[in-house]
Protein backbone atom coordinates (compact mmCIF):
# COMPACT_ATOMS: atom_id res chain seq x y z
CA UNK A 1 -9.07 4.81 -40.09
CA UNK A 2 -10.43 7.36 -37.64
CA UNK A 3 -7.14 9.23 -36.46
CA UNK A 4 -9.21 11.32 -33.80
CA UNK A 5 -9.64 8.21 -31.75
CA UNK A 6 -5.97 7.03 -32.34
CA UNK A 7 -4.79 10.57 -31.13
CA UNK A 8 -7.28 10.47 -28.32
CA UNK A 9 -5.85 7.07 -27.32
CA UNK A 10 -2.35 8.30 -27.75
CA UNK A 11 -2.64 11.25 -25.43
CA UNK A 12 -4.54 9.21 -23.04
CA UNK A 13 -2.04 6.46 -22.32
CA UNK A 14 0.76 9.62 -22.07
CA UNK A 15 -1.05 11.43 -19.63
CA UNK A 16 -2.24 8.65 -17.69
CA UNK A 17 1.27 7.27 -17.97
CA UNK A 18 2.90 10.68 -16.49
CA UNK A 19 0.32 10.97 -13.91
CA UNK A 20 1.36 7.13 -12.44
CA UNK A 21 4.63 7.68 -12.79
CA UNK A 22 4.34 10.85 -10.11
CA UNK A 23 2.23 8.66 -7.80
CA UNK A 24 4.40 5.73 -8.43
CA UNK A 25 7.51 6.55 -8.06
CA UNK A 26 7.31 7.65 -4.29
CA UNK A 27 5.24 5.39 -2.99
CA UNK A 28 7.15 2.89 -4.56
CA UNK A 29 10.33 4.58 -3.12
CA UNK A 30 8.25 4.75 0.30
CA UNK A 31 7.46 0.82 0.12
CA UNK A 32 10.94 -0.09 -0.41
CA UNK A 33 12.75 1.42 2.24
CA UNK A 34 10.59 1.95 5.13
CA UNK A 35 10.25 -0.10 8.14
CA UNK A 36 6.30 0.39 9.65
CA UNK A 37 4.71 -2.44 10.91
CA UNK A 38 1.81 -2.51 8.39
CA UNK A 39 3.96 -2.58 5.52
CA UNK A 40 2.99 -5.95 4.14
CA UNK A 41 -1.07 -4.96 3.95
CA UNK A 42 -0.12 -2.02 1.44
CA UNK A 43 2.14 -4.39 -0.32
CA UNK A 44 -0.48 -6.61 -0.60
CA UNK A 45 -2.76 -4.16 -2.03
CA UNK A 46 -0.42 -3.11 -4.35
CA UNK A 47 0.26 -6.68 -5.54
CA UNK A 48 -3.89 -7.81 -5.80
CA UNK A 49 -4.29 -6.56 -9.49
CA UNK A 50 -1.23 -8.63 -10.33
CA UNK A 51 -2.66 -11.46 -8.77
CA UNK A 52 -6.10 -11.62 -9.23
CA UNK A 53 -7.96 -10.59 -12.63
CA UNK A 54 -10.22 -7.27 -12.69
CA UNK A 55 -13.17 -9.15 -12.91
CA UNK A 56 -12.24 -10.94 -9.44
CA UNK A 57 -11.55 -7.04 -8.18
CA UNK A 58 -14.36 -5.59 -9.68
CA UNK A 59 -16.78 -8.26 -7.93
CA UNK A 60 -15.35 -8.02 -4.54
CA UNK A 61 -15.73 -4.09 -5.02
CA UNK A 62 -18.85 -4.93 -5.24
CA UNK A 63 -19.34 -7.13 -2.78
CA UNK A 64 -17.91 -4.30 -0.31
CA UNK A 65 -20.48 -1.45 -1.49
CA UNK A 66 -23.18 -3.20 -1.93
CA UNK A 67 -26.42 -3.05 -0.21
CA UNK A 68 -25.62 -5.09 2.50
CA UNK A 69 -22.25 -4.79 2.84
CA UNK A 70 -20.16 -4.72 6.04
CA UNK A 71 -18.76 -0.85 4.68
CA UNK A 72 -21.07 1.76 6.23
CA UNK A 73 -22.47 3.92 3.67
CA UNK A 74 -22.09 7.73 3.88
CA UNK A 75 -24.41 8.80 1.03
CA UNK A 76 -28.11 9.14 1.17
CA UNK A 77 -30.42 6.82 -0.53
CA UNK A 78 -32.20 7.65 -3.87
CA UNK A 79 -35.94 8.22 -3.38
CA UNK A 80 -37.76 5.18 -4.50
CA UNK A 81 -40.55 6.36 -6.68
């Protein structure tokens, strides 16, 4: 067994476990008890990845980026050679 890639694996899911945890916990704690009108929309958004598989995401990210897509793009074009 390769214990570099378990370790690597290990210290990934801590960190990236940490790092949600201090985004998490006050946004969640903002979602719960505040009263803005738009609230629903970011519960929503929050709730999509729950709802819908990453594949469904992933295409729809797509979708929205893409080269004809209704987002207008800020970055410049590669050179077509």
């Amino acid at each position: 067994m390769d214990w570099q890639a378990f370790w690597l694996t290990i210290r990934l899911a801590v960190w990236v476990t940490l790092i949600l945890l201090v985004i998490g916990i006050p946004f969640a704690y903002a979602i719960a008890f505040s009263r803005w009108r738009w609230k629903f929309l970011v519960e929503a958004l929050v709730g999509l990845p729950i709802v819908l598989p990453p594949t469904v995401l992933g295409f729809y990210f797509l979708v929205a980026l893409g080269q004809r897509s209704p987002v207008p793009h800020r970055r410049k074009q590669p050179p077509r050679l």
